[in-house]
Protein backbone atom coordinates (compact mmCIF):
# COMPACT_ATOMS: atom_id res chain seq x y z
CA UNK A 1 23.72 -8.83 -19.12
CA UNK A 2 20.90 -10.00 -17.61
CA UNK A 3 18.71 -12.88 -19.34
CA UNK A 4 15.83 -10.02 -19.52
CA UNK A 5 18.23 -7.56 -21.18
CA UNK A 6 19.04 -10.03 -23.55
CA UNK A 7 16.12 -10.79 -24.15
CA UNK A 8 15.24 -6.55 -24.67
CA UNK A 9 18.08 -6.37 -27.17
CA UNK A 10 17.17 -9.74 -29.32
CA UNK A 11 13.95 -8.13 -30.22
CA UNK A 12 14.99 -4.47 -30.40
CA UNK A 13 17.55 -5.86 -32.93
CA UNK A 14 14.89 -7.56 -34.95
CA UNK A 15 12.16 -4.95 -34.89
CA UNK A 16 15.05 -2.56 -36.17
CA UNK A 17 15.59 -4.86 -38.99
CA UNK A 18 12.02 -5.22 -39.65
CA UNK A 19 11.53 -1.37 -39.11
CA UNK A 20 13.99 -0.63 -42.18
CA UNK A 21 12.04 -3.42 -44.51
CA UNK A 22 9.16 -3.02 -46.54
CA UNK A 23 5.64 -4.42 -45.69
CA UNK A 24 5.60 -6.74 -48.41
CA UNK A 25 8.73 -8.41 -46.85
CA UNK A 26 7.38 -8.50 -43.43
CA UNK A 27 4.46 -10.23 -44.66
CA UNK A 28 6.22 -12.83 -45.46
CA UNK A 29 7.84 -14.09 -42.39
CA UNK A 30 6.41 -15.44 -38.94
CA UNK A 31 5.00 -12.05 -37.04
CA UNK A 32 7.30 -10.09 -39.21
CA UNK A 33 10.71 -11.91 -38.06
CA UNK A 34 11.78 -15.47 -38.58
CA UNK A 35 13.87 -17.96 -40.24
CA UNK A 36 13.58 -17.92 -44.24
CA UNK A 37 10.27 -20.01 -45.77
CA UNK A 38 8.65 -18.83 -42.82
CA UNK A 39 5.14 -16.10 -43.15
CA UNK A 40 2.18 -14.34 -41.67
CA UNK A 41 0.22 -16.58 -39.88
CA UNK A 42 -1.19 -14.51 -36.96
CA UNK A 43 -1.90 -11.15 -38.11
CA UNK A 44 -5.54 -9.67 -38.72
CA UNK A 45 -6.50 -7.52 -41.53
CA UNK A 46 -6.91 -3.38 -40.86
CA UNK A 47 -7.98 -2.95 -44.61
CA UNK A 48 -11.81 -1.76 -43.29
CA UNK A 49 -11.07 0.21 -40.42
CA UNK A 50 -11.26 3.62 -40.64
CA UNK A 51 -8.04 5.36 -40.60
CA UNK A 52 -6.25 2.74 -41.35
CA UNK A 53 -3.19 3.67 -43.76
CA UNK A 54 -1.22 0.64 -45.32
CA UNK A 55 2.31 2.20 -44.91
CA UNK A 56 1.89 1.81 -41.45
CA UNK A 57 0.97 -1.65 -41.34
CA UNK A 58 3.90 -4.24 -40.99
CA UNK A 59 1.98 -6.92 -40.54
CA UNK A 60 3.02 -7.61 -37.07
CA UNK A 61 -0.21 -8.21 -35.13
CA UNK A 62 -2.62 -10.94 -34.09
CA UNK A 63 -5.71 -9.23 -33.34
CA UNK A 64 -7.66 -6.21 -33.94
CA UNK A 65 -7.70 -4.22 -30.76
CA UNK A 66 -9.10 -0.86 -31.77
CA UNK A 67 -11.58 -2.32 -33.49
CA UNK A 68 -13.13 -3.11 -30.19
CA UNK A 69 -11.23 -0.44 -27.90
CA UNK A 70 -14.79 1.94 -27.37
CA UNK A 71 -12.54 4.76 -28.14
CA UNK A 72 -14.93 7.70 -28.46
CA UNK A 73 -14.59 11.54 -29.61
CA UNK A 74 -11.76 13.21 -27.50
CA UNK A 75 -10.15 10.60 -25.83
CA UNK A 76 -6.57 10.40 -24.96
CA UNK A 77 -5.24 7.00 -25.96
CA UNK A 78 -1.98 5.02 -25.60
CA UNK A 79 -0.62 2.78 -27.87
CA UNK A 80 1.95 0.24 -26.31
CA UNK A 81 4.86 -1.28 -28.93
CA UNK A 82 3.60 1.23 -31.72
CA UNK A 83 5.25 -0.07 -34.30
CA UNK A 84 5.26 1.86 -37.53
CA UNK A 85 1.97 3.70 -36.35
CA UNK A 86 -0.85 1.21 -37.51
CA UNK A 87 -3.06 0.99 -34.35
CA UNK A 88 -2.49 4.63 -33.93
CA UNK A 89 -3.76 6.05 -36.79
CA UNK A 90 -7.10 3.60 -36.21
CA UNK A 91 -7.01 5.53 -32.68
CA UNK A 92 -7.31 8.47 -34.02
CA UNK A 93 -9.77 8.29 -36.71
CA UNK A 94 -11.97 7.36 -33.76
CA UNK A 95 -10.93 9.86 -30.84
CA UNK A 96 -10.93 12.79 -33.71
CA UNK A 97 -8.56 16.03 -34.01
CA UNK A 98 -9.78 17.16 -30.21
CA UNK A 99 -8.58 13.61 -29.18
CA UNK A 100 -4.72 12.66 -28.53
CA UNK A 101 -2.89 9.53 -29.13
CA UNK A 102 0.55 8.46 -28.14
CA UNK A 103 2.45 5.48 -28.91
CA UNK A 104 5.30 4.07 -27.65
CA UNK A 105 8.01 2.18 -28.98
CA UNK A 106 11.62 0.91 -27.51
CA UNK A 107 13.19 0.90 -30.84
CA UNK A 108 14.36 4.18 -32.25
CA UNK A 109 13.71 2.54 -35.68
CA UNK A 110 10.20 2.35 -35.62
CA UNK A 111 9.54 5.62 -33.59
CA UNK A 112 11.55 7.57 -36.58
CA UNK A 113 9.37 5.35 -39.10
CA UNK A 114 6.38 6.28 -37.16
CA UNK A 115 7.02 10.13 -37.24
CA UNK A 116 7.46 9.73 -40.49
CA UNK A 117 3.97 8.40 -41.37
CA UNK A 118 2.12 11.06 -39.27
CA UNK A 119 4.15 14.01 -40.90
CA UNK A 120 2.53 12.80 -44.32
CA UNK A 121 -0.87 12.30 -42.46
CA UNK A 122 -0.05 15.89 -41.86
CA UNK A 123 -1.52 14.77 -37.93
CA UNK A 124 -0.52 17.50 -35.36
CA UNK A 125 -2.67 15.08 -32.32
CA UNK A 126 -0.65 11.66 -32.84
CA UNK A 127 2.65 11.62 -30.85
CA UNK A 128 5.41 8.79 -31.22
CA UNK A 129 7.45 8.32 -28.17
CA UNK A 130 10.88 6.06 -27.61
CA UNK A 131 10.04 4.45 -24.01
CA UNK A 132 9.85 1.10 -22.69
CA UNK A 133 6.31 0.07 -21.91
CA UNK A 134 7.57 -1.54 -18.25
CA UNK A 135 8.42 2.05 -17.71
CA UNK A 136 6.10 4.41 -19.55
CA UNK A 137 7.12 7.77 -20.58
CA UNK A 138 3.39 8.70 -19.74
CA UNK A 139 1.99 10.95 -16.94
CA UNK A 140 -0.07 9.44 -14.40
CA UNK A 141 -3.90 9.48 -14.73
CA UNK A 142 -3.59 10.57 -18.23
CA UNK A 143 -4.92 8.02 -20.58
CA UNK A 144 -8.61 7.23 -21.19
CA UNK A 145 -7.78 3.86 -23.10
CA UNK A 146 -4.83 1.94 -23.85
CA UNK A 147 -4.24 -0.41 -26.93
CA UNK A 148 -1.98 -2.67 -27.74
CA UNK A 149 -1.52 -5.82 -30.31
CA UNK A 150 0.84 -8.55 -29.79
CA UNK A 151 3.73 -7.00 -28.02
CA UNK A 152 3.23 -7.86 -24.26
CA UNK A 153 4.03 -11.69 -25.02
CA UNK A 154 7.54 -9.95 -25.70
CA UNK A 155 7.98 -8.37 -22.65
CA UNK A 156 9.84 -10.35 -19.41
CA UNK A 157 7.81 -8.53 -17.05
CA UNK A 158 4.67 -8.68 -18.01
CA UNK A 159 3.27 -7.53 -14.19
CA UNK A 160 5.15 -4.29 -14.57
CA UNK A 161 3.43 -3.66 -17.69
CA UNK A 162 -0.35 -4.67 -16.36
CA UNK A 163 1.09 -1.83 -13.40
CA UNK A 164 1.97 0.72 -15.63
CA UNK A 165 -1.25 0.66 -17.52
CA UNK A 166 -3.22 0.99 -14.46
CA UNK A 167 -0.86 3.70 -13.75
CA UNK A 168 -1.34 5.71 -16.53
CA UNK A 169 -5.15 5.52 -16.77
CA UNK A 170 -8.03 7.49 -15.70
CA UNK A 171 -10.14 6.18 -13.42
CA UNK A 172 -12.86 4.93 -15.25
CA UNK A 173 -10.52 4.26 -17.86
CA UNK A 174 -9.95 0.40 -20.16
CA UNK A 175 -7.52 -1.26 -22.10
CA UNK A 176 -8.10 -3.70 -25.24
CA UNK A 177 -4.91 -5.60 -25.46
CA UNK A 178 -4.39 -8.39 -28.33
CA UNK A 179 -1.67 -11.00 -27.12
CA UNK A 180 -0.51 -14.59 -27.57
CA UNK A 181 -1.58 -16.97 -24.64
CA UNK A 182 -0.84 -20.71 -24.22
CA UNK A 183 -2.91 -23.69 -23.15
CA UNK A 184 -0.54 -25.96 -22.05
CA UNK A 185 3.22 -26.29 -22.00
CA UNK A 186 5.46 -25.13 -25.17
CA UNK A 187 8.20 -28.31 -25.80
CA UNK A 188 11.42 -26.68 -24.75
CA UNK A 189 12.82 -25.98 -28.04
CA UNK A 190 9.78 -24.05 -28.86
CA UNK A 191 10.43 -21.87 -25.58
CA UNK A 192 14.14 -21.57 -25.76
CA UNK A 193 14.16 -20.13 -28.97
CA UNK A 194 15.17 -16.57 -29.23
CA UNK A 195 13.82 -16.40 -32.54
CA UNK A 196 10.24 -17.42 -31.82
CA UNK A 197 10.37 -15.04 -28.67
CA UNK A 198 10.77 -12.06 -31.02
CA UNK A 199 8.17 -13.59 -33.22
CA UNK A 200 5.52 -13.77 -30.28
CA UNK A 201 5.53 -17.50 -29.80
CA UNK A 202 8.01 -18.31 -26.85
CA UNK A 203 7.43 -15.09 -24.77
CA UNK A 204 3.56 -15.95 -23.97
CA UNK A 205 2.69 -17.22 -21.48
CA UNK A 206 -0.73 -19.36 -20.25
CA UNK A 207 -4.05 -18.10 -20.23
CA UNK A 208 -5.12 -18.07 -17.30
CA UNK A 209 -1.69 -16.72 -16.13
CA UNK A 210 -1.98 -13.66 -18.04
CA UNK A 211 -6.08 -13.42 -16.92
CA UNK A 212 -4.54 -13.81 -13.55
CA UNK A 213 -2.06 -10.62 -13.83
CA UNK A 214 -5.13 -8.63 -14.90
CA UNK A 215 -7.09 -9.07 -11.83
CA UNK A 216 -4.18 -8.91 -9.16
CA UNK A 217 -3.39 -5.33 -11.07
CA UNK A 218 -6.67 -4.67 -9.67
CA UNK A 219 -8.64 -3.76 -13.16
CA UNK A 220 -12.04 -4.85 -13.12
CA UNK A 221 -14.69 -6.31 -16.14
CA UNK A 222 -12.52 -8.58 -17.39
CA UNK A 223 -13.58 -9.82 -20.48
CA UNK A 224 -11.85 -11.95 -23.47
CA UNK A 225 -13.17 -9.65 -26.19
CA UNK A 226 -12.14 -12.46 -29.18
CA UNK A 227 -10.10 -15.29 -28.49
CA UNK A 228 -9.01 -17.81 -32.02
CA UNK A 229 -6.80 -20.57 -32.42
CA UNK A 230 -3.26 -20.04 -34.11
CA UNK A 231 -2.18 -22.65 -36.11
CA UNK A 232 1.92 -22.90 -36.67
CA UNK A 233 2.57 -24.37 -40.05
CA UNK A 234 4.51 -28.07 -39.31
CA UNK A 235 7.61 -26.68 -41.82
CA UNK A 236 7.94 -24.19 -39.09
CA UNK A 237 7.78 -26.40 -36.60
CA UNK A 238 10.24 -28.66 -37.61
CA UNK A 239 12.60 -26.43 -37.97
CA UNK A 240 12.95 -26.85 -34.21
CA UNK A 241 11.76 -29.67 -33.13
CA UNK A 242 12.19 -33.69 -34.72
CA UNK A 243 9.53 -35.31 -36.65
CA UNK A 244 8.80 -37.18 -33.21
CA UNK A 245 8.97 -34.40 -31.47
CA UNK A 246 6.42 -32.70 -33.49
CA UNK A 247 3.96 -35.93 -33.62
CA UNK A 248 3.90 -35.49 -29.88
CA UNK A 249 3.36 -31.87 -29.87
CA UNK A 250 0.23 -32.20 -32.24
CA UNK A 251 -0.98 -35.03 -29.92
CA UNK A 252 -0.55 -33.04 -26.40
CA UNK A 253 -3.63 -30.71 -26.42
CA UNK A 254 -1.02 -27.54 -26.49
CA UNK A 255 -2.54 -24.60 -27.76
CA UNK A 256 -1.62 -21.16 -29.12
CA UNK A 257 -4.35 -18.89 -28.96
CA UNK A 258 -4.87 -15.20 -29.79
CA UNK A 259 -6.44 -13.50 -27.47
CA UNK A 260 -8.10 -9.51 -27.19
CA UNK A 261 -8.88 -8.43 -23.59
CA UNK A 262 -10.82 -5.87 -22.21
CA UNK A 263 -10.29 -4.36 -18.75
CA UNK A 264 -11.16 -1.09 -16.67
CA UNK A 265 -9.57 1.23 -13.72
CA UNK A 266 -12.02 0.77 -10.94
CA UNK A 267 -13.49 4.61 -10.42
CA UNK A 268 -14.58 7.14 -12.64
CA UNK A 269 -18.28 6.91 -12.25
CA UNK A 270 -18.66 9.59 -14.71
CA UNK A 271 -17.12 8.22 -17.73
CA UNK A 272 -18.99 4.58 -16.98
CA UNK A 273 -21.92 6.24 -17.09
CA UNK A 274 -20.99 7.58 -20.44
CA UNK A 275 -20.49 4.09 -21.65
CA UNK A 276 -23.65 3.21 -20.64
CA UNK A 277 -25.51 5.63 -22.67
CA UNK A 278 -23.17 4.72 -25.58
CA UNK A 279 -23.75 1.43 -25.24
CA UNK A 280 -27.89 2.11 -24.81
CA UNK A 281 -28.18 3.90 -28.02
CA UNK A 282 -26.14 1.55 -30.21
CA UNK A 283 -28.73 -0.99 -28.97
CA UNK A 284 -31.42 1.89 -29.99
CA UNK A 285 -29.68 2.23 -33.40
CA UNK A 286 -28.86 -1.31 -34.35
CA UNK A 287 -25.43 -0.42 -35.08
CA UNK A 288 -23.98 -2.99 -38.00
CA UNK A 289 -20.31 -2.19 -36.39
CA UNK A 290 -20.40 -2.11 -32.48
CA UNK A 291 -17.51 -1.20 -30.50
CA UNK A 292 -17.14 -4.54 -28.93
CA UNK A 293 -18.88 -8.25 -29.29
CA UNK A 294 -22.50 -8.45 -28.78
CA UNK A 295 -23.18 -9.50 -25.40
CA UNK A 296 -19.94 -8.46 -24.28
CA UNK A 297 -20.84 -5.54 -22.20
CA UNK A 298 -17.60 -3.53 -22.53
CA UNK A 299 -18.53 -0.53 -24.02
C-alpha cells in the first residue's frame, strides 16, 4: 500500500466511525475525530443559513463556504467530501427545485447517511454520490459552482483535485472552497500524525502553496473570501509534542489558518455578465446579507 492509500483508508476509517455517531458526539472531538478530551475548535456555525437542517451537520467544517458561494436560482452545484449533506442542503435552498446539487463522498457511510437526510427532506434535486474527489464521478462542463469545507487538506493530491474542479465546471463557472492552510512549518510530530491528518491539521499544507495550485490550474479572480486564525488548545498539543517542544512551537510564528477561496473557469462571458448585474443590484438594494465580502468582487 502506498503511503497515499494509507493515508485514503486512515480517514475513510474515521469518517465511517464518525458517520455512524451522533452530532452531539462529533462535537466534541477535534474536526469530528481525535483522541479523547479533545473538541470542536474549527467549525463555523450553519444555524442562520437558509436550508440548513441540523441532522446533517456533524460539525466537521472550518468555514462557511456557501454562505459566500454566489449560488443563484438554477444552478448546478457540486459539493466535494459531502459529508452527511450539510453544505448541500444550504446549496439548494439557494439554487431552488429547478437547480441540482450533487455531493460526493468516498465513504459509503456518509453517502448512505446523506441519502438518508434528503429522503426526509423529501428533495428529488439533491444527489449523493460515492466517488473520490481526485477522480470525480461528474461529467465534464457540468457544474456552475463547486463547494467544499475542510476536506481538501485531507487529500494527498491536492493538484488533481484543483484539475478536476476545473474539469467539471462551466466556463464561467467558481468554486468557494474552505480549507486549512499553514504559515510556516508544522513540528514533525504535528505532521506525522495520522490522527491530526484525519482531523485536518497535518494534511494542509502552506498558504501560498495552496494559492499557488489555484493559479497553475489556470482559474482566475483569486480571492481569499475569509481567512481566521485557528487556535489548537495546548492539552491537545501536548499530547504530541513535550512541554519544550510546545514552548517552541508557540514561539516560532507557525500558524494555522482557515481559509475560504474563491476562484473562476476563465470563459463564459455570459454567465460573468450575469454576476455583474447581480452584483450591481445588491449594491442598488443594500443587501444586509451579500453573497460574498464587501469589496470582494466575487459575485
Amino acid at each position: 500500500m502506498t503511503d497515499s492509500e494509507a493515508l485514503k483508508t486512515n480517514v475513510r476509517e474515521k469518517y465511517a466511525e464518525i458517520a455512524r455517531q451522533s452530532r452531539e458526539t462529533n462535537a466534541k472531538s477535534c474536526c469530528g475525530v481525535g483522541a479523547p478530551g479533545t473538541y470542536t475548535i474549527m467549525s463555523e456555525s450553519y444555524a442562520n443559513l437558509q436550508g440548513y437542517n441540523p441532522d446533517a451537520d456533524l460539525s466537521l467544517g472550518c468555514g462557511l463556504p456557501t454562505e459566500f458561494a454566489c449560488i443563484e436560482a438554477g444552478d448546478t452545484v457540486v459539493d466535494l467530501g459531502a459529508g452527511a449533506g450539510n453544505d448541500c442542503f444550504v446549496a439548494r435552498a439557494a439554487t431552488g427545485p429547478e437547480g441540482k446539487v450533487i455531493g460526493i463522498d468516498f465513504t459509503p457511510e456518509m453517502v448512505r447517511r446523506a441519502r438518508q437526510n434528503a429522503e426526509k427532506l423529501g428533495f428529488n434535486n439533491v444527489e449523493f454520490r460515492q466517488g473520490d474527489i481526485e477522480d470525480m464521478p461528474v461529467s465534464d462542463a457540468s457544474a456552475d459552482v463547486v463547494v467544499s469545507n475542510c476536506v481538501l487538506n485531507l487529500v494527498p493530491d491536492k493538484r488533481r483535485v484543483f484539475a478536476e474542479i476545473m474539469r467539471v465546471l462551466r466556463p464561467g463557472g467558481h468554486f468557494s472552497i474552505s480549507d486549512i492552510v499553514l504559515v510556516g512549518e508544522l513540528p514533525g510530530s504535528l505532521r506525522e500524525s495520522a490522527e491530526l491528518y484525519a482531523g485536518c491539521v497535518s494534511g494542509a499544507i502552506q498558504r501560498a502553496g495552496y494559492l499557488d495550485l489555484i493559479r497553475e490550474a489556470g482559474f482566475q479572480d483569486i480571492q481569499v473570501q475569509k481567512e481566521k486564525p485557528i487556535l489548537i488548545p495546548d492539552h491537545i498539543l501536548l499530547e504530541y509534542l513535550t512541554e519544550n517542544q510546545l514552548r517552541d512551537f508557540l514561539q516560532s510564528g507557525m500558524g494555522i489558518f482557515s481559509v475560504t477561496v474563491f476562484a473562476e473557469k476563465p470563459g463564459g462571458v455570459e454567465k460573468r455578465q450575469k454576476k455583474e448585474k447581480h452584483k450591481v443590484n445588491l449594491a442598488e438594494l443594500k443587501a444586509a446579507i451579500a453573497c460574498c465580502e464587501p469589496g470582494s468582487g466575487c459575485c
